[in-house]
N, C-alpha and C. Protein backbone atom coordinates (compact mmCIF):
# COMPACT_ATOMS: atom_id res chain seq x y z
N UNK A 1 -13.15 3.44 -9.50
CA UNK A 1 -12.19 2.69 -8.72
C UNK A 1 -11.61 3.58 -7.63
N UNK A 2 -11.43 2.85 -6.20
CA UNK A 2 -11.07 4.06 -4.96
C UNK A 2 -9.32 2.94 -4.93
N UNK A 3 -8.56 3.98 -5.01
CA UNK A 3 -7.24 3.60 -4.64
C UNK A 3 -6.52 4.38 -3.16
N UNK A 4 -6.28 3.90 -2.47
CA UNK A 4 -5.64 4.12 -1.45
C UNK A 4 -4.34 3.77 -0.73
N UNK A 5 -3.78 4.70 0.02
CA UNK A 5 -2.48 4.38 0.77
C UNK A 5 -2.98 4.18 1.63
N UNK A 6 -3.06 2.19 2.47
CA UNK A 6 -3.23 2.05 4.15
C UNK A 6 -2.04 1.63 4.82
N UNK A 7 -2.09 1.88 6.20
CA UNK A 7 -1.30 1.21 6.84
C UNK A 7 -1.93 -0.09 7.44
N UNK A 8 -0.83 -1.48 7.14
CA UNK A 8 -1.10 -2.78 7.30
C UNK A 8 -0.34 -2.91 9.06
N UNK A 9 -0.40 -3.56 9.74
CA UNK A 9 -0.12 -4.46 10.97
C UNK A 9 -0.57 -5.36 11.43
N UNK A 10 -0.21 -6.46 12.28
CA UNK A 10 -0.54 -7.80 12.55
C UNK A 10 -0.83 -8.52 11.95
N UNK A 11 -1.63 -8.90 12.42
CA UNK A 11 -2.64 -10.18 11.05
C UNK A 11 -3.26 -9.16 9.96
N UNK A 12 -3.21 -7.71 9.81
CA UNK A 12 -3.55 -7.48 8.64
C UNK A 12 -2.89 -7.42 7.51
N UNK A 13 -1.10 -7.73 8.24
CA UNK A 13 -0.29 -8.24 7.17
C UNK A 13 -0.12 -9.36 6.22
N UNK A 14 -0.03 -9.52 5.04
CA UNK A 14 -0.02 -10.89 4.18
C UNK A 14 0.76 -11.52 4.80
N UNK A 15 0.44 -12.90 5.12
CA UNK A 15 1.33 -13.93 5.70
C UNK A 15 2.49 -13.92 5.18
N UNK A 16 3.02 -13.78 3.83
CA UNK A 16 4.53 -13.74 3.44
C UNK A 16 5.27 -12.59 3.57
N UNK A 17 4.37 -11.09 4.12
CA UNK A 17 5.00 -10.24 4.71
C UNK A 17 5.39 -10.39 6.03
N UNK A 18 4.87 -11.02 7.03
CA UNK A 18 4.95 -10.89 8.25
C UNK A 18 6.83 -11.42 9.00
N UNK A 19 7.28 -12.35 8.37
CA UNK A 19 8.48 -12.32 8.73
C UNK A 19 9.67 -11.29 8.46
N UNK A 20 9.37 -9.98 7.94
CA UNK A 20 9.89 -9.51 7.34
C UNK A 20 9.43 -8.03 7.85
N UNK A 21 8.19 -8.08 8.21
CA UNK A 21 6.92 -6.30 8.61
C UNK A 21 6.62 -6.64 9.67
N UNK A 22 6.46 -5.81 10.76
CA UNK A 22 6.02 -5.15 11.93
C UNK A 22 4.66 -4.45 11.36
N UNK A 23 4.87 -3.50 10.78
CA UNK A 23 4.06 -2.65 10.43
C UNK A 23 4.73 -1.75 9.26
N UNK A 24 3.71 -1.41 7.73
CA UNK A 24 4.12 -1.34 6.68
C UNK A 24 3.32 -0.52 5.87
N UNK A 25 3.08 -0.14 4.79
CA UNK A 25 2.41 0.48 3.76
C UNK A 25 2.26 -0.22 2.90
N UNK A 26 0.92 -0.03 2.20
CA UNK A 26 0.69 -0.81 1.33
C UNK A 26 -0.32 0.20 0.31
N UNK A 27 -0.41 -0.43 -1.13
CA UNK A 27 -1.81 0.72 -1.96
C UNK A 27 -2.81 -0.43 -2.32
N UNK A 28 -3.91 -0.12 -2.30
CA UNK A 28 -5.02 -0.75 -2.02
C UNK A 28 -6.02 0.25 -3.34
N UNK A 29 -6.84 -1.21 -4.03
CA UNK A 29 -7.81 -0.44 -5.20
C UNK A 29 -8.57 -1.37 -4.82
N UNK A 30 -9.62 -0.69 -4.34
CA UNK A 30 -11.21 -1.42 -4.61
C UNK A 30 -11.01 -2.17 -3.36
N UNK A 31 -10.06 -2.43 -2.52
CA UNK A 31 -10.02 -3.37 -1.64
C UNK A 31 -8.93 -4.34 -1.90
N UNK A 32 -8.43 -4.21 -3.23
CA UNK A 32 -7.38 -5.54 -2.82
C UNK A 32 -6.12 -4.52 -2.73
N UNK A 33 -5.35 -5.78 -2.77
CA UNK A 33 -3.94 -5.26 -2.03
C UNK A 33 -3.28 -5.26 -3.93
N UNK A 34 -2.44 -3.77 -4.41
CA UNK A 34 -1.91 -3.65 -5.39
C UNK A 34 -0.56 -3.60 -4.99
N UNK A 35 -0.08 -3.25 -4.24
CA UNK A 35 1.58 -2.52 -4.08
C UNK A 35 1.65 -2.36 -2.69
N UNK A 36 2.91 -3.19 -2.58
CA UNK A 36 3.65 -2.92 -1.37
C UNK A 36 4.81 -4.03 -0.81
N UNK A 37 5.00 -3.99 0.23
CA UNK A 37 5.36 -3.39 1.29
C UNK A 37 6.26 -2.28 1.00
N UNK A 38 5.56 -0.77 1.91
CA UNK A 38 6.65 0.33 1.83
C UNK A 38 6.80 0.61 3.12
N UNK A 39 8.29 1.29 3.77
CA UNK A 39 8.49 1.07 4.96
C UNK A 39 7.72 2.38 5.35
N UNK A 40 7.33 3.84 4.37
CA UNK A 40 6.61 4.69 4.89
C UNK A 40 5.14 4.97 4.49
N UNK A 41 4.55 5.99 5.27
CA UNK A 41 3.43 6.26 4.01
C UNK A 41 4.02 7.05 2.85
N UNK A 42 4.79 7.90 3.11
CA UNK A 42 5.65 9.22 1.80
C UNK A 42 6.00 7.89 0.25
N UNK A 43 6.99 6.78 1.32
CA UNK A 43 7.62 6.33 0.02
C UNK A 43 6.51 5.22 -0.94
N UNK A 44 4.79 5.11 -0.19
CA UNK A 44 3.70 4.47 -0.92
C UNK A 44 3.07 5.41 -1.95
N UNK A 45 2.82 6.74 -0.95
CA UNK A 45 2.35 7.60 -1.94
C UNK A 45 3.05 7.80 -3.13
N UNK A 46 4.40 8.30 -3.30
CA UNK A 46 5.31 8.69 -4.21
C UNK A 46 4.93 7.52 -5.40
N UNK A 47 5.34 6.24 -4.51
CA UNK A 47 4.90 4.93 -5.60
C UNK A 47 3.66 5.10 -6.27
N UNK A 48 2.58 5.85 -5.69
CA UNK A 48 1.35 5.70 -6.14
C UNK A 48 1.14 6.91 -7.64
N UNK A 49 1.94 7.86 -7.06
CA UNK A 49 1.96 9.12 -7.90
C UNK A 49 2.75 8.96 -9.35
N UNK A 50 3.56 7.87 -9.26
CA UNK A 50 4.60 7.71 -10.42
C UNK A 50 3.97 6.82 -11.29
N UNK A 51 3.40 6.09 -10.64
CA UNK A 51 2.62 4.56 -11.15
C UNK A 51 1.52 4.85 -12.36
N UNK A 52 1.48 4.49 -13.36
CA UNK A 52 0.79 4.60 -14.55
C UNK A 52 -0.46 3.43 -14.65
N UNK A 53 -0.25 2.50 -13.69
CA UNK A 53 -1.52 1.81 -13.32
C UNK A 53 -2.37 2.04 -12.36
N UNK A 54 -2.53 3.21 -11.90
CA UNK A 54 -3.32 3.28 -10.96
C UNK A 54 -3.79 4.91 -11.62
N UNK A 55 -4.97 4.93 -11.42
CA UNK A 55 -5.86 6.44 -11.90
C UNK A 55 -6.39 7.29 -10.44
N UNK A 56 -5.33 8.26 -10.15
CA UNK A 56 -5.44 8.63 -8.60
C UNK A 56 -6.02 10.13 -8.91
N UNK A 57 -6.31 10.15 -7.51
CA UNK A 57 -6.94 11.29 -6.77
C UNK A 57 -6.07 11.35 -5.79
N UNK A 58 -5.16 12.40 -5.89
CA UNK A 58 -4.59 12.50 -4.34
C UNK A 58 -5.14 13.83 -3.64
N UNK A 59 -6.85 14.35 -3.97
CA UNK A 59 -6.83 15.41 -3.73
C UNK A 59 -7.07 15.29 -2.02
């Protein structure tokens, strides 16, 4: 499984984020969307590092 911190904007935001995000963080496994909106990348990663559902590599 590949888990990742991306940054989301425009239409790559979920429609129920968009009234709310400009542009946002989000963590991503395999491709879907797991966690987010974070207003940084620091405060996605941190989320990602604490998180006991996700099996990371932050190398």
């Amino acid at each position: 499984m590949k888990t990742e911190v991306i940054q989301l904007k425009g239409d790559q935001l979920p429609e129920v984020w968009r009234p709310a995000w400009e542009v946002c963080w989000a963590i991503v496994m395999d491709g879907s969307l797991m966690a987010g909106p974070y207003a940084s990348e620091e405060e996605a990663r941190a989320s990602l590092a604490q998180s006991s559902m996700f099996s990371v590599d932050l190398g």
